[in-house]
PDB file of N, CA and C in Angstrom:
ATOM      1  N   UNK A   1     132.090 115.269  20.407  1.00  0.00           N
ATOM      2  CA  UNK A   1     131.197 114.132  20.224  1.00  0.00           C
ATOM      3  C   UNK A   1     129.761 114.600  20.429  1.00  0.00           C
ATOM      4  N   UNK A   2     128.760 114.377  19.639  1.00  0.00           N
ATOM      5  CA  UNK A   2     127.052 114.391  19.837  1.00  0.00           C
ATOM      6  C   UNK A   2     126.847 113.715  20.804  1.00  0.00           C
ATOM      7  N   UNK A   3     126.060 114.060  21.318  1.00  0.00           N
ATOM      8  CA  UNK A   3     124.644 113.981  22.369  1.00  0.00           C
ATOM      9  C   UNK A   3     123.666 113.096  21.668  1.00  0.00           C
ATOM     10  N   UNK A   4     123.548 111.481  22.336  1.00  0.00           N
ATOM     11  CA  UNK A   4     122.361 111.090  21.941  1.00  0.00           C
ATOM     12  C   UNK A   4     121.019 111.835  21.354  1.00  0.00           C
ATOM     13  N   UNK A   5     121.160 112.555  22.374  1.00  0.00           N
ATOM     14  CA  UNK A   5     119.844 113.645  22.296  1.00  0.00           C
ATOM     15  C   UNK A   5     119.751 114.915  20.778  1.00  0.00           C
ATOM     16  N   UNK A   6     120.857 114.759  20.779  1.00  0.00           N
ATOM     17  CA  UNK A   6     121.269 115.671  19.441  1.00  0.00           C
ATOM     18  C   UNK A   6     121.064 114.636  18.336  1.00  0.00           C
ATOM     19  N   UNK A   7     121.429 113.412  18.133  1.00  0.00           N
ATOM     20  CA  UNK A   7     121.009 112.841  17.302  1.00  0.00           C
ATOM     21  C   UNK A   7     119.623 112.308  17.242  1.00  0.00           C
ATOM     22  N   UNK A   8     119.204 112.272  18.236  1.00  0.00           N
ATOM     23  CA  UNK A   8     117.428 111.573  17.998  1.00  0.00           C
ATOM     24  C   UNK A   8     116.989 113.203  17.270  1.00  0.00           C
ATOM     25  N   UNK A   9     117.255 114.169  17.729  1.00  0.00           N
ATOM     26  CA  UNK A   9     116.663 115.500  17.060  1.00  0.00           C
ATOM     27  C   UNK A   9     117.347 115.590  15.577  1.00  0.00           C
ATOM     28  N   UNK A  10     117.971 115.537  15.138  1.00  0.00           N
ATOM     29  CA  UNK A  10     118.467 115.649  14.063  1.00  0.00           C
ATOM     30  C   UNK A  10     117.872 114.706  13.288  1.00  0.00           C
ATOM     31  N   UNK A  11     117.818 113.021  13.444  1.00  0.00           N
ATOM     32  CA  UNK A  11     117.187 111.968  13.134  1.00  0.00           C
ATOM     33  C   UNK A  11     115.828 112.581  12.400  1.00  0.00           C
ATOM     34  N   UNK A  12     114.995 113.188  13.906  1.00  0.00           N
ATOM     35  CA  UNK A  12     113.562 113.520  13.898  1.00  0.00           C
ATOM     36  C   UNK A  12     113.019 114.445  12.553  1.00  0.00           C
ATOM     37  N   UNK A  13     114.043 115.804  12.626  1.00  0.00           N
ATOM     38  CA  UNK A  13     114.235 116.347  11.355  1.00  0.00           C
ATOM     39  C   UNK A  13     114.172 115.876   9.978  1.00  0.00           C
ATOM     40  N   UNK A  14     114.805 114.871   9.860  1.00  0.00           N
ATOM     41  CA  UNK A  14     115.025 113.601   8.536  1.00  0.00           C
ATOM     42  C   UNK A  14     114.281 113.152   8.231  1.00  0.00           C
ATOM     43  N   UNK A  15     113.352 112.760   9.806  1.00  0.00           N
ATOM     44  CA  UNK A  15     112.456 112.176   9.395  1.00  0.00           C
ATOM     45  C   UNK A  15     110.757 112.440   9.292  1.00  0.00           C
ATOM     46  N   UNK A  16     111.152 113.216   9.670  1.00  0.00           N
ATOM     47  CA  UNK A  16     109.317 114.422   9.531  1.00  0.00           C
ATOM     48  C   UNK A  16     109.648 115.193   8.383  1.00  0.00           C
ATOM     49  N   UNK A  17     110.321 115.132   7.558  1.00  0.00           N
ATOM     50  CA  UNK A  17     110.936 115.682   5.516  1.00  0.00           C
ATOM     51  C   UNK A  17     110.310 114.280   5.143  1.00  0.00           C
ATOM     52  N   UNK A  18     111.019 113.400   5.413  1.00  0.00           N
ATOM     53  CA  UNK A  18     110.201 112.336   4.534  1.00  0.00           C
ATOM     54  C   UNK A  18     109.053 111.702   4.553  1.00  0.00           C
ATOM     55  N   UNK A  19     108.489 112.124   5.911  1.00  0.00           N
ATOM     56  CA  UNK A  19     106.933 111.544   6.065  1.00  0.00           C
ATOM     57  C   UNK A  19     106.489 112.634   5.523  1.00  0.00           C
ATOM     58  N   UNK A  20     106.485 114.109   5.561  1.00  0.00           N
ATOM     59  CA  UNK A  20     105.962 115.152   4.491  1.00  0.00           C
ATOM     60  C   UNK A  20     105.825 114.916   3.153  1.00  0.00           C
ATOM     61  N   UNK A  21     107.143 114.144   2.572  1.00  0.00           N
ATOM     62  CA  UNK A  21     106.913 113.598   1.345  1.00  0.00           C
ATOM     63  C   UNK A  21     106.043 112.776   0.738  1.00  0.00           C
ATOM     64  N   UNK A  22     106.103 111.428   2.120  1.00  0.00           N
ATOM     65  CA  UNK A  22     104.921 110.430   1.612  1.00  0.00           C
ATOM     66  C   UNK A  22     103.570 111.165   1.923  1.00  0.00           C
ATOM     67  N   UNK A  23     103.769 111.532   2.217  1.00  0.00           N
ATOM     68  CA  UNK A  23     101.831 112.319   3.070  1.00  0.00           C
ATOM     69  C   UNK A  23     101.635 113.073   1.758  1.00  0.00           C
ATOM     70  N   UNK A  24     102.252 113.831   1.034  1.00  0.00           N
ATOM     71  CA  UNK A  24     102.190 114.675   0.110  1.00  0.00           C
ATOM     72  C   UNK A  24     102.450 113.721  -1.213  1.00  0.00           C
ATOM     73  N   UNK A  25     102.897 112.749  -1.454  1.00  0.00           N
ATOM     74  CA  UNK A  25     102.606 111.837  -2.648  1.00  0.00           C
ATOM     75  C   UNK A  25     101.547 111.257  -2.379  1.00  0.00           C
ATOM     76  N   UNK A  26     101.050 110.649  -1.733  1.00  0.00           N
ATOM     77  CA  UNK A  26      99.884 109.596  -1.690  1.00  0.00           C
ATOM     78  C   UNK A  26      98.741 109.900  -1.751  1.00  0.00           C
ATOM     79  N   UNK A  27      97.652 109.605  -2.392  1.00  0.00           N
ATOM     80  CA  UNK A  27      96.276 110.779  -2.456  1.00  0.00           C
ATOM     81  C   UNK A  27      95.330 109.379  -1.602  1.00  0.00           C
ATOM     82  N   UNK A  28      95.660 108.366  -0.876  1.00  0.00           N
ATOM     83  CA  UNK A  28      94.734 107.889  -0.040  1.00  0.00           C
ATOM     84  C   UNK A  28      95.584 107.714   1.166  1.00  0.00           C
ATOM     85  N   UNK A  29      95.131 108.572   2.283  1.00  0.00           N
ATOM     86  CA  UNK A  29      96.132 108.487   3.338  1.00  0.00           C
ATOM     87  C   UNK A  29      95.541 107.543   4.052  1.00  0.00           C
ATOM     88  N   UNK A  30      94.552 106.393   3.976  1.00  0.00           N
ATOM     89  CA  UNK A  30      93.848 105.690   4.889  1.00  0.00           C
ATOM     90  C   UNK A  30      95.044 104.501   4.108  1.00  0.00           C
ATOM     91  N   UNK A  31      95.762 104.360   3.555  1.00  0.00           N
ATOM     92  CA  UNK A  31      96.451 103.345   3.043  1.00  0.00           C
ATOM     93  C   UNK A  31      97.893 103.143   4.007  1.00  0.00           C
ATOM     94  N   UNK A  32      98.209 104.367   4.481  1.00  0.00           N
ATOM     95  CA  UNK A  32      99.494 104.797   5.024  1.00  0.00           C
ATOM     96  C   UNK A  32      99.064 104.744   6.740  1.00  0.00           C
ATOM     97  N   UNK A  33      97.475 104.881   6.990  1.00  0.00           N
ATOM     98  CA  UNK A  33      97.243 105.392   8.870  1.00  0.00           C
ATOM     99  C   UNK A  33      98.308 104.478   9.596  1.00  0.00           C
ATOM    100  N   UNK A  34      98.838 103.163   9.430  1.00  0.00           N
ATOM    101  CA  UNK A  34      99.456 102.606  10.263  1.00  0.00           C
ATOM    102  C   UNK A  34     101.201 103.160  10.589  1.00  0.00           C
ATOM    103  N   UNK A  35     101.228 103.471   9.206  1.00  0.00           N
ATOM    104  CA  UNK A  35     102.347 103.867   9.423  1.00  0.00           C
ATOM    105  C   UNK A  35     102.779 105.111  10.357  1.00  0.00           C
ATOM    106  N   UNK A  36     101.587 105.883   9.860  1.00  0.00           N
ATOM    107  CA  UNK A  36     101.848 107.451  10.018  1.00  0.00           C
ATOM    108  C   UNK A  36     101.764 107.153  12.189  1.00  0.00           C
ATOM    109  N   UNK A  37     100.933 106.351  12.307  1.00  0.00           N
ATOM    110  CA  UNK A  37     100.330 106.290  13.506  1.00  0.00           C
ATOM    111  C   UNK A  37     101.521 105.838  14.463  1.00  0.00           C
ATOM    112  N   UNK A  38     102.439 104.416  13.977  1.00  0.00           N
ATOM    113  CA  UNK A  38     103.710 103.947  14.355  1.00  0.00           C
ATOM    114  C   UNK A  38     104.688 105.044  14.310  1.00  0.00           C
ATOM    115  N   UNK A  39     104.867 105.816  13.550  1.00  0.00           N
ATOM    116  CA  UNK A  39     105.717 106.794  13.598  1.00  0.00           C
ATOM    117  C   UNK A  39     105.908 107.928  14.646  1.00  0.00           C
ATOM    118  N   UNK A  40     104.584 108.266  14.500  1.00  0.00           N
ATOM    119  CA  UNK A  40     103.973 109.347  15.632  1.00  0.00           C
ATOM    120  C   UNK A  40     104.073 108.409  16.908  1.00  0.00           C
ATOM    121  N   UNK A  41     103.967 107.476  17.244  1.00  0.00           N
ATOM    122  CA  UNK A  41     104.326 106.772  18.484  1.00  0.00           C
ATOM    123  C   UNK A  41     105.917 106.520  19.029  1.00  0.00           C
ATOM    124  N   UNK A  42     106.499 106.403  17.717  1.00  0.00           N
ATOM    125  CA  UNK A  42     107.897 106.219  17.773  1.00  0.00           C
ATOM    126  C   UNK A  42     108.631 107.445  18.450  1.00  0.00           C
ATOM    127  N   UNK A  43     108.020 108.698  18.053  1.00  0.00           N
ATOM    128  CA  UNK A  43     108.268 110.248  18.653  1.00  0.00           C
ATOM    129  C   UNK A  43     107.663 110.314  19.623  1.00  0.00           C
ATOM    130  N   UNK A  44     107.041 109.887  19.916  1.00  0.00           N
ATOM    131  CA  UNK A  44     106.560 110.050  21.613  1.00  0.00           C
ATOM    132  C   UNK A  44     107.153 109.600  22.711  1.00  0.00           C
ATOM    133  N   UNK A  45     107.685 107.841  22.126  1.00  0.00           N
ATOM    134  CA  UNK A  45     107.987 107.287  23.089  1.00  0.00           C
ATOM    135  C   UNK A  45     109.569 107.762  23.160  1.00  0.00           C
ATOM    136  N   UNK A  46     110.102 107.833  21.847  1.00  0.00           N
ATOM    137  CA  UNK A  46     111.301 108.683  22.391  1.00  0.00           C
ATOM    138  C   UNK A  46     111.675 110.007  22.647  1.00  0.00           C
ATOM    139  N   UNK A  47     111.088 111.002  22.169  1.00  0.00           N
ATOM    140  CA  UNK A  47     110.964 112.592  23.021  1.00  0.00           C
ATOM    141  C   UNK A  47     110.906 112.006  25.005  1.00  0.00           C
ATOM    142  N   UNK A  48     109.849 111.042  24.877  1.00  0.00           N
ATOM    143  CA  UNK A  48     109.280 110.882  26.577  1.00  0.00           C
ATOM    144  C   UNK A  48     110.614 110.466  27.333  1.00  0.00           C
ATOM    145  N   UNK A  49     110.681 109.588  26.700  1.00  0.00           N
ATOM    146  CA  UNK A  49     111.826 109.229  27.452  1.00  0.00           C
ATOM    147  C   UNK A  49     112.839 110.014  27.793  1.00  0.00           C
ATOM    148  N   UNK A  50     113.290 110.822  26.796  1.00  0.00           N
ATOM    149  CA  UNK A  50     114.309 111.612  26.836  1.00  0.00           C
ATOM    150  C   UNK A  50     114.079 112.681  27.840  1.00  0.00           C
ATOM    151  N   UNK A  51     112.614 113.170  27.816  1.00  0.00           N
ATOM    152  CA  UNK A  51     112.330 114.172  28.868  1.00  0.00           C
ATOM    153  C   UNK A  51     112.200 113.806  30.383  1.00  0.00           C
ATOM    154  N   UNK A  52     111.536 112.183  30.509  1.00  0.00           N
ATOM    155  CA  UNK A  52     111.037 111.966  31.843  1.00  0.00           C
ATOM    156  C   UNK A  52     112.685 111.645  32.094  1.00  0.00           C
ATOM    157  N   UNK A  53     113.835 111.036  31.289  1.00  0.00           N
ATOM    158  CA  UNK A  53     114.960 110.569  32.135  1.00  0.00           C
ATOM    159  C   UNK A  53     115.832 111.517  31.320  1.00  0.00           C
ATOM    160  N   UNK A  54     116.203 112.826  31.743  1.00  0.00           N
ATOM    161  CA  UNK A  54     117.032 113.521  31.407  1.00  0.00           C
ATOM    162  C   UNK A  54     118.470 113.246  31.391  1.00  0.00           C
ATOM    163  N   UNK A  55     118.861 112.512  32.315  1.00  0.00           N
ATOM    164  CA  UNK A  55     120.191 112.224  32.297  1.00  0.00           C
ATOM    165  C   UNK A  55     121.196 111.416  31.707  1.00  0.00           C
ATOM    166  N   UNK A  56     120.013 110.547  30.535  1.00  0.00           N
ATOM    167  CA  UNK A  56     120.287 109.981  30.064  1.00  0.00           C
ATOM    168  C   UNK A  56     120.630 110.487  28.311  1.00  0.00           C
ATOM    169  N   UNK A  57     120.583 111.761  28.692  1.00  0.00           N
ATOM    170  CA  UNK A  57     120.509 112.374  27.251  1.00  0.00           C
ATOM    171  C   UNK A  57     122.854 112.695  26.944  1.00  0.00           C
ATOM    172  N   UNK A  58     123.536 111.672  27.052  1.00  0.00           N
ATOM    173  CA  UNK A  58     124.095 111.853  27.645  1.00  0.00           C
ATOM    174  C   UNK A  58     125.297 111.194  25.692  1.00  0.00           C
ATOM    175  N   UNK A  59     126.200 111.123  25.854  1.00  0.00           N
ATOM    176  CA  UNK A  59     127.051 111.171  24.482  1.00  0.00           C
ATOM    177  C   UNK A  59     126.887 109.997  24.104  1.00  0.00           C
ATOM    178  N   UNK A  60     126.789 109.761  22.662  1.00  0.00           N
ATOM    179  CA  UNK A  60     126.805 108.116  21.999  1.00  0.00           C
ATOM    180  C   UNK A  60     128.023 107.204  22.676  1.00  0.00           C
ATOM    181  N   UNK A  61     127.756 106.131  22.942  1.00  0.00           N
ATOM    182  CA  UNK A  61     128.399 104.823  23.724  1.00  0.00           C
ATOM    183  C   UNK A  61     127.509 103.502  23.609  1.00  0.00           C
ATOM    184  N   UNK A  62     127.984 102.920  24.700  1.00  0.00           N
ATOM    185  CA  UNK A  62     127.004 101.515  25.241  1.00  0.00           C
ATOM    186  C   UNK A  62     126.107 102.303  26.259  1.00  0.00           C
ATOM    187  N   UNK A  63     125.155 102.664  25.642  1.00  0.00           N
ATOM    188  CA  UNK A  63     124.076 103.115  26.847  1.00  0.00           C
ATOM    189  C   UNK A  63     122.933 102.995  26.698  1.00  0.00           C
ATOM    190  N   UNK A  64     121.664 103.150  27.236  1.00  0.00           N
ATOM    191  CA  UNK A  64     120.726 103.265  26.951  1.00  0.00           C
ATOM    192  C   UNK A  64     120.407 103.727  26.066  1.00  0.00           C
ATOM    193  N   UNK A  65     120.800 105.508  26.063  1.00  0.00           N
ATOM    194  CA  UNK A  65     120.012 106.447  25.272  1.00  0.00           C
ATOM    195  C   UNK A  65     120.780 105.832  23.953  1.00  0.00           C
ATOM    196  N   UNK A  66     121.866 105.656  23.521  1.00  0.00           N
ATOM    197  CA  UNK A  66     122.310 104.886  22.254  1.00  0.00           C
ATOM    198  C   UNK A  66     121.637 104.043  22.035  1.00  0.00           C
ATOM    199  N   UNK A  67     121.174 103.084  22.575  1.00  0.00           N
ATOM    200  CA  UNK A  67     120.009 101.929  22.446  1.00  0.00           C
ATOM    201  C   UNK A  67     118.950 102.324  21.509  1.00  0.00           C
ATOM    202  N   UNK A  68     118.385 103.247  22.714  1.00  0.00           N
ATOM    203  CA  UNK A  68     116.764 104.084  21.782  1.00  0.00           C
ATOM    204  C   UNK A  68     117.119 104.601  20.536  1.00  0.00           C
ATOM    205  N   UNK A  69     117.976 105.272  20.449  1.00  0.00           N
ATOM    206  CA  UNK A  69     118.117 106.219  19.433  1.00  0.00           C
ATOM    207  C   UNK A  69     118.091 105.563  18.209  1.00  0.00           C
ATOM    208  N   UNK A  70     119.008 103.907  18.046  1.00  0.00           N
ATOM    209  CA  UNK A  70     119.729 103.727  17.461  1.00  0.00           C
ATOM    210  C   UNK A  70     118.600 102.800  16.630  1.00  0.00           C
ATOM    211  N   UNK A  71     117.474 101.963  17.623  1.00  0.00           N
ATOM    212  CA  UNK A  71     115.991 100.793  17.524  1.00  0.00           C
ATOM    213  C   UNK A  71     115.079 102.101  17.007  1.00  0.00           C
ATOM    214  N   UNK A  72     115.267 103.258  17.324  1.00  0.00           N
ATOM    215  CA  UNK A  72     114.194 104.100  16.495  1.00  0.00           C
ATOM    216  C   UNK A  72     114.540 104.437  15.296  1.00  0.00           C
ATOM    217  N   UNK A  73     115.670 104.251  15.257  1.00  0.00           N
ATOM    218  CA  UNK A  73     116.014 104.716  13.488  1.00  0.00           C
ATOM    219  C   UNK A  73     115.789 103.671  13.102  1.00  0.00           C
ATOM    220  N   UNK A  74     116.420 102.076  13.467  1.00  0.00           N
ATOM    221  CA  UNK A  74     115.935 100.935  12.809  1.00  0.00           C
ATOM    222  C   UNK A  74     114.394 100.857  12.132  1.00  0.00           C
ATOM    223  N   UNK A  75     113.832 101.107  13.743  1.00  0.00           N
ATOM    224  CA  UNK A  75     111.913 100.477  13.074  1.00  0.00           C
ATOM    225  C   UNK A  75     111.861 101.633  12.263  1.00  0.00           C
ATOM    226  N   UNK A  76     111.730 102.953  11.785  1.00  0.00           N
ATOM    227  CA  UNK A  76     111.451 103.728  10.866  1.00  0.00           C
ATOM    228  C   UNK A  76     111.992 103.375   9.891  1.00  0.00           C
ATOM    229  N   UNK A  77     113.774 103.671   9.014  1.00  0.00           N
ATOM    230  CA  UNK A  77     113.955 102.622   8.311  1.00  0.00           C
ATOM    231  C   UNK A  77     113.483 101.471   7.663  1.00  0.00           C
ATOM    232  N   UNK A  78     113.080 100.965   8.430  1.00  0.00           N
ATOM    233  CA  UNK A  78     112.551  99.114   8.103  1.00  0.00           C
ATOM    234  C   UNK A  78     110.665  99.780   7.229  1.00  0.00           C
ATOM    235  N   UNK A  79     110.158 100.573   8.346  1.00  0.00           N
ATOM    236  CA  UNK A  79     108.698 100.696   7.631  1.00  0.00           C
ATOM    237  C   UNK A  79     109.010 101.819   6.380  1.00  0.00           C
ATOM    238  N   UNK A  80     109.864 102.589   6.406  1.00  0.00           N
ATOM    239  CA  UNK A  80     110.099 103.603   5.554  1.00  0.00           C
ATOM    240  C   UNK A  80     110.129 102.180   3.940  1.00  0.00           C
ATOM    241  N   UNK A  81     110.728 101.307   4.143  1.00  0.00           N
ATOM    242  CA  UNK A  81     111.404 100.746   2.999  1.00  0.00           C
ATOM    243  C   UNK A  81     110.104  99.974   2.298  1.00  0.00           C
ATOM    244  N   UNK A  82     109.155  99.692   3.472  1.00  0.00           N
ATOM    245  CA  UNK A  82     108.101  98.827   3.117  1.00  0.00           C
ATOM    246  C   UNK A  82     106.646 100.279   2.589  1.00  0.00           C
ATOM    247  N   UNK A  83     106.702 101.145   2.755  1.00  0.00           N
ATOM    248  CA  UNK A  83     105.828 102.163   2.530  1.00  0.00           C
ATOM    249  C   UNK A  83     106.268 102.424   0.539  1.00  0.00           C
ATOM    250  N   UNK A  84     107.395 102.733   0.436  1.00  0.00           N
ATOM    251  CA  UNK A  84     107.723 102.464  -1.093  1.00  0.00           C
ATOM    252  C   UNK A  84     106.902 101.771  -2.044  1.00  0.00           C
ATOM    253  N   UNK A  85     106.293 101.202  -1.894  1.00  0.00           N
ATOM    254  CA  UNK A  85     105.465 100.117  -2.414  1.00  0.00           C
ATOM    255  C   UNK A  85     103.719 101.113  -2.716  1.00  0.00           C
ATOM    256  N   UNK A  86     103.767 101.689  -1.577  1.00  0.00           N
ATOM    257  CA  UNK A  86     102.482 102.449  -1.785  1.00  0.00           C
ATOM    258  C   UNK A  86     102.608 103.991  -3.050  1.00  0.00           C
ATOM    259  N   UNK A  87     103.721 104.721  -3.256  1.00  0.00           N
ATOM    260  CA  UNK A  87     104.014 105.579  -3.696  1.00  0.00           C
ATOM    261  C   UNK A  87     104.089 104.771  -5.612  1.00  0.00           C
TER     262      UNK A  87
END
């Protein structure tokens, strides 16, 4: 079984390819700053977490770290679908 923690990294991977993509289609990136900015926050707050509470880096279940992992793929997802529109 994966490691929460293995999946937010793997996730992260997925998802810094496709913000490369939009960053690299779009020729006005002042159209995208919110996104790019939410995103980059989204990796902070979950890398942080993961680092300040280590123990929680612990196998997919009912847990916390399943929680995070699971609301950070959501909100990316959700803005990923609404950024389409700009491309």
């Amino acid at each position: 079984m994966y490691s929460a923690g293995y999946l937010k990294d793997a996730f992260a991977v997925i998802a810094f390819i496709i913000a490369f993509f939009f960053v690299t289609k779009i020729r006005d990136l002042n159209k995208i700053r919110p996104f790019i900015l939410v995103c980059l926050g989204l990796a902070i707050i979950a890398d942080g977490v993961f680092t300040i509470f280590p123990e929680i880096n612990g196998s997919i279940g009912y847990n916390t770290a399943s929680y995070l992992v699971i609301a950070a793929m959501a909100v990316y997802l959700f803005l990923c679908t609404h950024l389409l529109r700009f491309i």
